[in-house]
C-alpha atoms as a PDB file:
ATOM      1  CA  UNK A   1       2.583 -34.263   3.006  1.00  0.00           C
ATOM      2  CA  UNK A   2       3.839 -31.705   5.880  1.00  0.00           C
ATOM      3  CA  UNK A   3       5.843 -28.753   5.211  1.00  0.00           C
ATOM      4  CA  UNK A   4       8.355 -26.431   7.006  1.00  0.00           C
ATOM      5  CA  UNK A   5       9.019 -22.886   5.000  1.00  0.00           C
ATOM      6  CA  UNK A   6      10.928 -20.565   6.145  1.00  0.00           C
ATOM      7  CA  UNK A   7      11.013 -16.969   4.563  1.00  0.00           C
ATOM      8  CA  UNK A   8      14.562 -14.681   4.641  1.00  0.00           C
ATOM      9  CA  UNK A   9      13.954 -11.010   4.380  1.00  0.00           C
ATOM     10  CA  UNK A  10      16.749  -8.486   3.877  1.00  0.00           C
ATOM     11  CA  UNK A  11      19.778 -10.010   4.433  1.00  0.00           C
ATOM     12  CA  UNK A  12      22.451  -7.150   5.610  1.00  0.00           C
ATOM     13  CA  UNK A  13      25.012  -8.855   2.385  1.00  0.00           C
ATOM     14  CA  UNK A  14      22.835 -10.443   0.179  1.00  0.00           C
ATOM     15  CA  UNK A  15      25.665 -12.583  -1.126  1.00  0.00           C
ATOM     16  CA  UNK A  16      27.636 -13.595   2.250  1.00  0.00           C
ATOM     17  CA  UNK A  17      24.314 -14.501   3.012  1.00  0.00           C
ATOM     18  CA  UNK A  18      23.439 -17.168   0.263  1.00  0.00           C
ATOM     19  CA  UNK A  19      26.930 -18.149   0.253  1.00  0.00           C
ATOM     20  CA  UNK A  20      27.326 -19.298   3.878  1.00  0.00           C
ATOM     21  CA  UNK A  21      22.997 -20.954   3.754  1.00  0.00           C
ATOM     22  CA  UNK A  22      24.439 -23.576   0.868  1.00  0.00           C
ATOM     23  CA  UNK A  23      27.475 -23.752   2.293  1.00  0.00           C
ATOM     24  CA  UNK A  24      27.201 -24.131   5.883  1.00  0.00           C
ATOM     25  CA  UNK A  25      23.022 -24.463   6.515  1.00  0.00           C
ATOM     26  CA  UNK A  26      21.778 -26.227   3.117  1.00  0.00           C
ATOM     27  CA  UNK A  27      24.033 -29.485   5.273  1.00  0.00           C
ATOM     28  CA  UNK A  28      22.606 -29.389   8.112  1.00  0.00           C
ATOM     29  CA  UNK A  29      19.484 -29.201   7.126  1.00  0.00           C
ATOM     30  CA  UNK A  30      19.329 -32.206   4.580  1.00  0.00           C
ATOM     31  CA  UNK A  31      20.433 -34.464   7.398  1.00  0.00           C
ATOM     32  CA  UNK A  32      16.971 -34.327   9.167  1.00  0.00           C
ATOM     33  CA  UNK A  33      15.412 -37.354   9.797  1.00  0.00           C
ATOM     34  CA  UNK A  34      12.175 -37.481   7.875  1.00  0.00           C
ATOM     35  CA  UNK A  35      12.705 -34.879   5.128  1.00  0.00           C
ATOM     36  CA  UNK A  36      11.552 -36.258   2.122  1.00  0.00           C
ATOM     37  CA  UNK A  37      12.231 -32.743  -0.099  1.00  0.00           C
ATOM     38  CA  UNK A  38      13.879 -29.509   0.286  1.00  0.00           C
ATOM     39  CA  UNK A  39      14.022 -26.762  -2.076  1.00  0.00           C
ATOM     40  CA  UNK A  40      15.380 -23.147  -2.234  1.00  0.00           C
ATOM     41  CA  UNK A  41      13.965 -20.572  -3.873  1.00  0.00           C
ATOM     42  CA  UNK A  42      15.512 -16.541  -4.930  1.00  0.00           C
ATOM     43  CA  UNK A  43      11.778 -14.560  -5.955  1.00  0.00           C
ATOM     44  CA  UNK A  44      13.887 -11.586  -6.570  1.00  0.00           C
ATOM     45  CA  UNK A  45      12.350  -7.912  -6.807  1.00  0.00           C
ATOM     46  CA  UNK A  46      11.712  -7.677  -3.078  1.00  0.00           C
ATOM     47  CA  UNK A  47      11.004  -9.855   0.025  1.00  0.00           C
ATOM     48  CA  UNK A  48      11.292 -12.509   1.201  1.00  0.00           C
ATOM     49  CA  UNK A  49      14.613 -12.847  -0.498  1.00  0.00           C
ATOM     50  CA  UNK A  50      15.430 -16.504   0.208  1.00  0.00           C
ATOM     51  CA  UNK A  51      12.134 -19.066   0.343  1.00  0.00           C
ATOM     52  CA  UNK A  52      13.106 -22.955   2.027  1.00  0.00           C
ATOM     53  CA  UNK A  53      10.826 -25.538   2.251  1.00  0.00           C
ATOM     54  CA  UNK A  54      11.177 -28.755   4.001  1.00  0.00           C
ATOM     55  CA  UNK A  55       8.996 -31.376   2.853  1.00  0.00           C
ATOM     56  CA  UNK A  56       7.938 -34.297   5.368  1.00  0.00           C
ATOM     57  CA  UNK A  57       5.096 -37.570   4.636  1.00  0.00           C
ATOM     58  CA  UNK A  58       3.454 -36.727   7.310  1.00  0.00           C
ATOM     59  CA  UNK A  59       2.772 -34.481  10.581  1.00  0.00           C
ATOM     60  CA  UNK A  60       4.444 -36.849  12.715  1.00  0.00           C
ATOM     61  CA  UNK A  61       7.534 -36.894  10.652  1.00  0.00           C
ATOM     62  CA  UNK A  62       7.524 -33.518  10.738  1.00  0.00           C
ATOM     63  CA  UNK A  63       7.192 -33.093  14.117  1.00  0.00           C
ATOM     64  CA  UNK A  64       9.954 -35.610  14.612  1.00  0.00           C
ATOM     65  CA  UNK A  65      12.581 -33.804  12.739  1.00  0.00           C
ATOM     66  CA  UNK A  66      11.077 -30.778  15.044  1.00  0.00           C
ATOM     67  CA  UNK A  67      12.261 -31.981  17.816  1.00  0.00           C
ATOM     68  CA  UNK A  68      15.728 -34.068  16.493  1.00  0.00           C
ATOM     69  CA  UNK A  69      19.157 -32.758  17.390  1.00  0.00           C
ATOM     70  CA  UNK A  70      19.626 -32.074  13.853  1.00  0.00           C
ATOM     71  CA  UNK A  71      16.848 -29.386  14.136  1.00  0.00           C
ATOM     72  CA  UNK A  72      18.156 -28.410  16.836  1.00  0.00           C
ATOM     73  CA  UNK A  73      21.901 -27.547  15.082  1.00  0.00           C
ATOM     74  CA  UNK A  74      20.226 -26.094  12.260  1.00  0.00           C
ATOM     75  CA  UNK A  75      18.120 -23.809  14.177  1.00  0.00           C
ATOM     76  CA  UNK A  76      21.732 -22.509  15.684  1.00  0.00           C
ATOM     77  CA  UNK A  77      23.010 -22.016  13.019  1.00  0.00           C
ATOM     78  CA  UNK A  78      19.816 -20.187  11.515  1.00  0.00           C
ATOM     79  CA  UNK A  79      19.787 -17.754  14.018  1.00  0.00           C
ATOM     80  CA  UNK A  80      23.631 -15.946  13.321  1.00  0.00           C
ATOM     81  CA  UNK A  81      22.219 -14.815   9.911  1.00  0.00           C
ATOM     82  CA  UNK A  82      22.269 -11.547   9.644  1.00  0.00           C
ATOM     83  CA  UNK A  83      18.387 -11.078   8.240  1.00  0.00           C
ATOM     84  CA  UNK A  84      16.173  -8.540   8.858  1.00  0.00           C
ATOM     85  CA  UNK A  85      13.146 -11.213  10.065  1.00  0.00           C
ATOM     86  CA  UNK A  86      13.243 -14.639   9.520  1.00  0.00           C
ATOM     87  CA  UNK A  87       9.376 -16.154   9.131  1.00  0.00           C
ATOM     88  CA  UNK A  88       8.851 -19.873   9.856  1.00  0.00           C
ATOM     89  CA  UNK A  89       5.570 -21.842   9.258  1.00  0.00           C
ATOM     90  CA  UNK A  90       3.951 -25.215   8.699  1.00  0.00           C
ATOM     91  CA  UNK A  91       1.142 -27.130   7.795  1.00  0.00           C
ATOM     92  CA  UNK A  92      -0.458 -29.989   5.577  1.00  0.00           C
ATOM     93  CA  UNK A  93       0.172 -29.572   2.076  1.00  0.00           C
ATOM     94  CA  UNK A  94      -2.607 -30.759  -0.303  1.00  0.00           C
ATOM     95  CA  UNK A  95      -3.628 -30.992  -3.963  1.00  0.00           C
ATOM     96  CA  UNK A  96      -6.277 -28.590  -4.865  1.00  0.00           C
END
């Protein structure tokens, strides 16, 4: 498995913020080719305040939805949030 997370910190209206991501973004974002799982997460009691991960099989899934129109809609959208930083990784996931 191949994941995308990407960490929210310090959205200027915490609740504009979250409403608008499952209204508008959580959409978008499901219709990427390839994504096999995507969860939210609220860790509350500091940053990051909103944690998504995009699961994919495998790298070249991932990279596919990387580079589909659909990524490239969500990522405009993504970017009018007003967040303090917005952190995006990947990598291989694996048991341990």
């Amino acid at each position: 498995m191949h994941r995308i997370t990407v960490q929210y910190f310090d959205p200027a209206d915490p609740g504009a913020f979250e409403a608008v991501y499952r209204e508008r973004h959580v959409p978008l974002v499901k219709a990427l080719p390839g994504l096999e799982r995507f969860t939210l997460s609220l860790p509350g009691g500091g940053a990051p305040y909103l944690v998504a991960e995009l699961w994919f099989a495998d790298s070249d899934a991932m990279v596919a939805a990387r580079s589909s129109a659909e990524m490239a809609a969500a990522g405009a959208d993504a970017e009018t949030y007003e967040v303090g930083r917005r952190v995006i990784f990947d990598g291989a996931v694996e048991d341990a």
